[in-house]
Protein backbone atom coordinates (compact mmCIF):
# COMPACT_ATOMS: atom_id res chain seq x y z
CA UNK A 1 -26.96 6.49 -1.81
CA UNK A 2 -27.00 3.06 -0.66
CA UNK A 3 -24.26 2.89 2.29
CA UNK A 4 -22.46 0.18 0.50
CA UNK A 5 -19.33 2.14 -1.20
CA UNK A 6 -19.29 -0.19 -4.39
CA UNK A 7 -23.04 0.79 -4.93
CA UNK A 8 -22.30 4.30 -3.96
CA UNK A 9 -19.28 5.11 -6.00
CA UNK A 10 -21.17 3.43 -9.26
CA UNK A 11 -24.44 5.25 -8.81
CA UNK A 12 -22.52 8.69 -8.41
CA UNK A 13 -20.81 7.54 -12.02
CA UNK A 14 -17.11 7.27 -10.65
CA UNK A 15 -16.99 3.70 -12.07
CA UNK A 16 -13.64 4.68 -13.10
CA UNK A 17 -12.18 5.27 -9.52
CA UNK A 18 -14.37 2.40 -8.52
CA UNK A 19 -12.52 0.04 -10.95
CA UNK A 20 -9.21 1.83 -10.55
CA UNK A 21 -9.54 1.52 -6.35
CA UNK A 22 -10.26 -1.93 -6.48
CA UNK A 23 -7.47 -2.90 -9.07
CA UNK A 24 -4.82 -0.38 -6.58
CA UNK A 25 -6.06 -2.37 -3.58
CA UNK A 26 -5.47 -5.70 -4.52
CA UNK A 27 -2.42 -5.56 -6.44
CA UNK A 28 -1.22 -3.18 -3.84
CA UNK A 29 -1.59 -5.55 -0.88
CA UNK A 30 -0.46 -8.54 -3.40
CA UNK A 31 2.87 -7.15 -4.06
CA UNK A 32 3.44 -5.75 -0.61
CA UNK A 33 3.13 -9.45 0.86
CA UNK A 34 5.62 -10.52 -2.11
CA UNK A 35 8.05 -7.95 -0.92
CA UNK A 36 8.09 -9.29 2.57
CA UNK A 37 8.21 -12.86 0.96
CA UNK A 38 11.30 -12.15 -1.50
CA UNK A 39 12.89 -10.29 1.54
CA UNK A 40 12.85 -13.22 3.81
CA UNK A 41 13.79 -15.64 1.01
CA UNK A 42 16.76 -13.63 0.82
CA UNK A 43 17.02 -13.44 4.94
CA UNK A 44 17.35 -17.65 4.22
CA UNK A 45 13.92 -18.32 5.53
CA UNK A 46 11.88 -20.86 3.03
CA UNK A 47 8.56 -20.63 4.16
CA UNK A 48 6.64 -18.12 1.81
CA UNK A 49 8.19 -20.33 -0.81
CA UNK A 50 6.93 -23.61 1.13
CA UNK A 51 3.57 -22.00 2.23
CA UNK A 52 2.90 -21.04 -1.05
CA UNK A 53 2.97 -17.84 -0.75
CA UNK A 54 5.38 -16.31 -3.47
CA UNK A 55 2.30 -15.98 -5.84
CA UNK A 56 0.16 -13.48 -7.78
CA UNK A 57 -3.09 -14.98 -6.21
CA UNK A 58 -4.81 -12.78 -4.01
CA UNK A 59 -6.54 -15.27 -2.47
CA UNK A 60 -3.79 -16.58 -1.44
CA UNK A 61 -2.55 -13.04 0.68
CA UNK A 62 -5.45 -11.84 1.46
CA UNK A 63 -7.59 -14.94 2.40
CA UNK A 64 -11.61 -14.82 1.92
CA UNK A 65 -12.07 -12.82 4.98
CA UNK A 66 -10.09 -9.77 3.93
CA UNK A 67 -11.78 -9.78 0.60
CA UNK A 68 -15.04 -9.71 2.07
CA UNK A 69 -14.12 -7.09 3.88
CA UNK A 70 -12.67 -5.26 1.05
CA UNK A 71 -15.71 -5.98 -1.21
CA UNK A 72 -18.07 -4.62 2.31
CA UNK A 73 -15.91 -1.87 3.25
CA UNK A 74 -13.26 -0.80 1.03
CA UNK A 75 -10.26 -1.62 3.06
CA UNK A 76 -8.32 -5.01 2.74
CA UNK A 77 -4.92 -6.27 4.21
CA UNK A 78 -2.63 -9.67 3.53
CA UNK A 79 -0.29 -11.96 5.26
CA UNK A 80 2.71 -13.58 4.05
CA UNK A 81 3.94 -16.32 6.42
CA UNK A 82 7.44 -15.97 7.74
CA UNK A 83 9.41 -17.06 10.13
CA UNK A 84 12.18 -15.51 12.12
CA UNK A 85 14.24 -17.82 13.36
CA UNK A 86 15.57 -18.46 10.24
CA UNK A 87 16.59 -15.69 9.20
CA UNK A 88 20.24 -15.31 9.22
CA UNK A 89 20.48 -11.88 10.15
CA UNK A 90 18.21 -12.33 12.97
CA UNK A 91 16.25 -9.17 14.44
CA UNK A 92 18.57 -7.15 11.79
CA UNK A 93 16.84 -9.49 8.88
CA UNK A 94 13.35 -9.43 10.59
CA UNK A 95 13.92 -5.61 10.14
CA UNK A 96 14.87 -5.78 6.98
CA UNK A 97 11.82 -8.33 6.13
CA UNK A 98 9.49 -5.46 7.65
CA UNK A 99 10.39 -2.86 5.63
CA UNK A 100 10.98 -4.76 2.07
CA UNK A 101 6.74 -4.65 2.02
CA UNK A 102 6.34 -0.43 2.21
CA UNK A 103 9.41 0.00 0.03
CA UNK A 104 7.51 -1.50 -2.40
CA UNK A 105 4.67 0.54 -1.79
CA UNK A 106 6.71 3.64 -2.26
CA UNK A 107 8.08 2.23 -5.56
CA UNK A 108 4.89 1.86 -6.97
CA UNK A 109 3.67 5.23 -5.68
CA UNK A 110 6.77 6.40 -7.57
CA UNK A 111 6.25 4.68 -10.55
CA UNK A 112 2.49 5.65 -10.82
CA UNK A 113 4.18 9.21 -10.22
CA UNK A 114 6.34 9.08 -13.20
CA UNK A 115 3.75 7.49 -15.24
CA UNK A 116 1.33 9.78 -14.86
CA UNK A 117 3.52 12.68 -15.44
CA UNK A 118 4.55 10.45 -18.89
CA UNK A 119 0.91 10.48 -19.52
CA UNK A 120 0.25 13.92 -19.35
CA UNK A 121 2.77 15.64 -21.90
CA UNK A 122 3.29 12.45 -23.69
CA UNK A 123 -0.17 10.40 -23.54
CA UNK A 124 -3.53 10.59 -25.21
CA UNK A 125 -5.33 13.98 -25.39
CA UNK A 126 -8.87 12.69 -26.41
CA UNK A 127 -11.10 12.37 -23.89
CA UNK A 128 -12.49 10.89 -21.65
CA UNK A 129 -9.52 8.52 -22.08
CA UNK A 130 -6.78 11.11 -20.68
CA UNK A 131 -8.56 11.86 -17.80
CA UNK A 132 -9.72 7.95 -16.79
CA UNK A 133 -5.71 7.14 -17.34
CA UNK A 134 -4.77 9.64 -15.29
CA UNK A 135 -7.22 9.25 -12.30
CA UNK A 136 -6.39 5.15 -12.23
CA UNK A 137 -2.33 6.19 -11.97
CA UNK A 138 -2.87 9.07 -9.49
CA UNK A 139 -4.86 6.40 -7.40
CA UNK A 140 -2.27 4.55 -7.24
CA UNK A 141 0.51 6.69 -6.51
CA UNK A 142 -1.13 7.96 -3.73
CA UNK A 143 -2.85 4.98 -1.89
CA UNK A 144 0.42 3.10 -2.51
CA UNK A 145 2.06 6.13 -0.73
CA UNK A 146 -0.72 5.97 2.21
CA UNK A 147 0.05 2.19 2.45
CA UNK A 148 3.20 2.97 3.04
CA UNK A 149 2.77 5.63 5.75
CA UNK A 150 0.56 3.44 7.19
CA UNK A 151 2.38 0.57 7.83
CA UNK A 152 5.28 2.33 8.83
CA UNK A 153 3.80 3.19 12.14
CA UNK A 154 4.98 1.74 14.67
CA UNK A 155 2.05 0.01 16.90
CA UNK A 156 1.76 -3.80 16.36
CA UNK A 157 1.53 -5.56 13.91
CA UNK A 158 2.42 -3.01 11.78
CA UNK A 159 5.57 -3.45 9.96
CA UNK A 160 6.80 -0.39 11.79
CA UNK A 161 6.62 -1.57 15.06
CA UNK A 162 8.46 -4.40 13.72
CA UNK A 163 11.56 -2.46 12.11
CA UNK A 164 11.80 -0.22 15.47
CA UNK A 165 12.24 -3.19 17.37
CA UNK A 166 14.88 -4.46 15.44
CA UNK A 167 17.24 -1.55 16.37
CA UNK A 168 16.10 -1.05 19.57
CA UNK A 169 15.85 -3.56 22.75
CA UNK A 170 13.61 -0.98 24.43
CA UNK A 171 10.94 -1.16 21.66
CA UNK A 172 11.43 -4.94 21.81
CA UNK A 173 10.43 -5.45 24.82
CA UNK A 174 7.51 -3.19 24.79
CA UNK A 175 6.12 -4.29 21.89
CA UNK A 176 6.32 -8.38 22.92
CA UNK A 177 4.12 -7.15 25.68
CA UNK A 178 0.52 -9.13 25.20
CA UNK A 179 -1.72 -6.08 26.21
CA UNK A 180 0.43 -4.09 23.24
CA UNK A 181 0.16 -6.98 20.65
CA UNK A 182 -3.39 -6.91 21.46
CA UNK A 183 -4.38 -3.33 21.62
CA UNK A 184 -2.46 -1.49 19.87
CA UNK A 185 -4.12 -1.86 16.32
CA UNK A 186 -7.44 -1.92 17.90
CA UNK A 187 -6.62 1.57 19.66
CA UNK A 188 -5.03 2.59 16.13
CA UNK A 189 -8.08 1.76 14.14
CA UNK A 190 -10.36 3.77 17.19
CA UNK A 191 -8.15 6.75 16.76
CA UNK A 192 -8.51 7.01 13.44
CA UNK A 193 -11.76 6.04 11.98
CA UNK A 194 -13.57 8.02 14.89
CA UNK A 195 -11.97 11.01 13.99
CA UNK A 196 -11.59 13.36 10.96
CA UNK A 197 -7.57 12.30 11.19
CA UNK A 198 -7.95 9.78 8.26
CA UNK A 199 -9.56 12.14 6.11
CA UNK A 200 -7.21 15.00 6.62
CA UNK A 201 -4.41 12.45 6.03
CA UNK A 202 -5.51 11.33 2.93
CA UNK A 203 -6.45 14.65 1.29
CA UNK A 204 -2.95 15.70 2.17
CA UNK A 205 -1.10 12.45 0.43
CA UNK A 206 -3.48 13.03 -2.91
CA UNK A 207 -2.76 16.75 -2.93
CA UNK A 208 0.95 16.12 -2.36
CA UNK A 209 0.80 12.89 -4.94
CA UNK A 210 -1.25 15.77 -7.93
CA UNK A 211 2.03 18.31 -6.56
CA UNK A 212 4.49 15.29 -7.24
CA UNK A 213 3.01 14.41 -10.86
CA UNK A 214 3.11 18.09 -11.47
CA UNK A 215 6.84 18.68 -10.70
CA UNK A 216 7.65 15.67 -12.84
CA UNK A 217 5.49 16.85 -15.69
CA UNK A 218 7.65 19.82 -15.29
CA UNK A 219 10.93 18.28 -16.10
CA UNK A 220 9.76 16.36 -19.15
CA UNK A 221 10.78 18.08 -22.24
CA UNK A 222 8.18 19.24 -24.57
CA UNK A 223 6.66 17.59 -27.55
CA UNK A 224 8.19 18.50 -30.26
CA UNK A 225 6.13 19.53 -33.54
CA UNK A 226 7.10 19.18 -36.92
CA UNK A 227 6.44 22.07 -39.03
């Protein structure tokens, strides 16, 4: 093993989750920035429109730094440019901008859910084909889901942190703090990559996302066969 997780994951012969991961990741973050970018549209604010930003381009969310990181580490993130004065719901609409990026995070987790579950009783049976198309959508139903989780939590800049204070003046004010804005992610990322937390986390969304696709599969009828 070479360290480097691209290296690692195609030497151990999981080019399949390789390719599926990085295809998850990207379009993941892509449409998670788009979400945040349609919501504030709709909130009346132009700028991901003016910025550029309501494109397919992952360039253009992530920017060459997060890609490098992805490409290093495995973990990426994206921006879409907003901004809050304009929208015409105020902290209600910043809210509501927050949360329009994990919703659709948990619609694609759901969707990868469903088609999975479509695969299975309905899908190819020859492998390795059925099992490739059903690692790539169970890899996506459950790292959108983690995405999700993830950036519902509320410690800055987080989109959690950001629909808490939007309902509470309490939050708002603790959050605006500078030490908060500054540490909290920092002390997020500490707590959780120097522990086994991550891990556990993880291992508990895939098992729950394999449960999911298995309770769908479940309530698909059966294949009929012609006699």
């Amino acid at each position: 093993m070479t360290g480097w997780w691209i290296a690692d994951l195609w030497q151990a012969g999981e080019s399949v989750l390789l390719m599926s991961w990085i295809v998850w990741v990207m379009t993941s973050v892509v449409l998670h920035e788009l979400g945040h970018g349609y919501a504030a549209l709709a909130e009346g604010d132009p700028t991901p429109r003016d910025s550029g930003h309501i494109t397919l381009n992952p360039i253009v969310h992530m920017g060459w730094f997060s890609i490098v990181a992805f490409l290093i580490m495995g973990i990426a993130w994206g921006l879409m440019p907003v901004n809050p004065s304009r929208f015409r719901n105020g902290r209600k609409g910043w809210a509501f901008v927050a949360a329009a990026g994990p919703a659709v995070n948990l619609a694609l987790s759901a969707v990868c859910i469903v088609a999975c579950a479509v695969a299975i009783r309905y899908g190819p049976q020859n492998e390795p084909l059925a099992t490739n198309l059903r690692l790539f959508l169970v890899t996506g139903a459950w790292l959108n889901l983690y995405l999700m989780l993830f950036n519902l939590m509320p410690v800055p800049p987080l989109d959690g942190s950001i629909i808490l204070a939007g309902f509470s003046n309490g939050a708002m004010r603790f959050f605006s703090k500078p030490g908060v804005q500054q540490f909290g992610l920092l002390a997020l990322f500490i707590a959780v990559f120097s522990t086994n937390l991550s891990s556990a986390v993880v291992d508990s969304i895939q098992t729950w996302s394999v449960h999911a696709v298995a309770a769908v599969v479940s309530w698909l009828p059966a294949v009929s066969v012609a006699s």
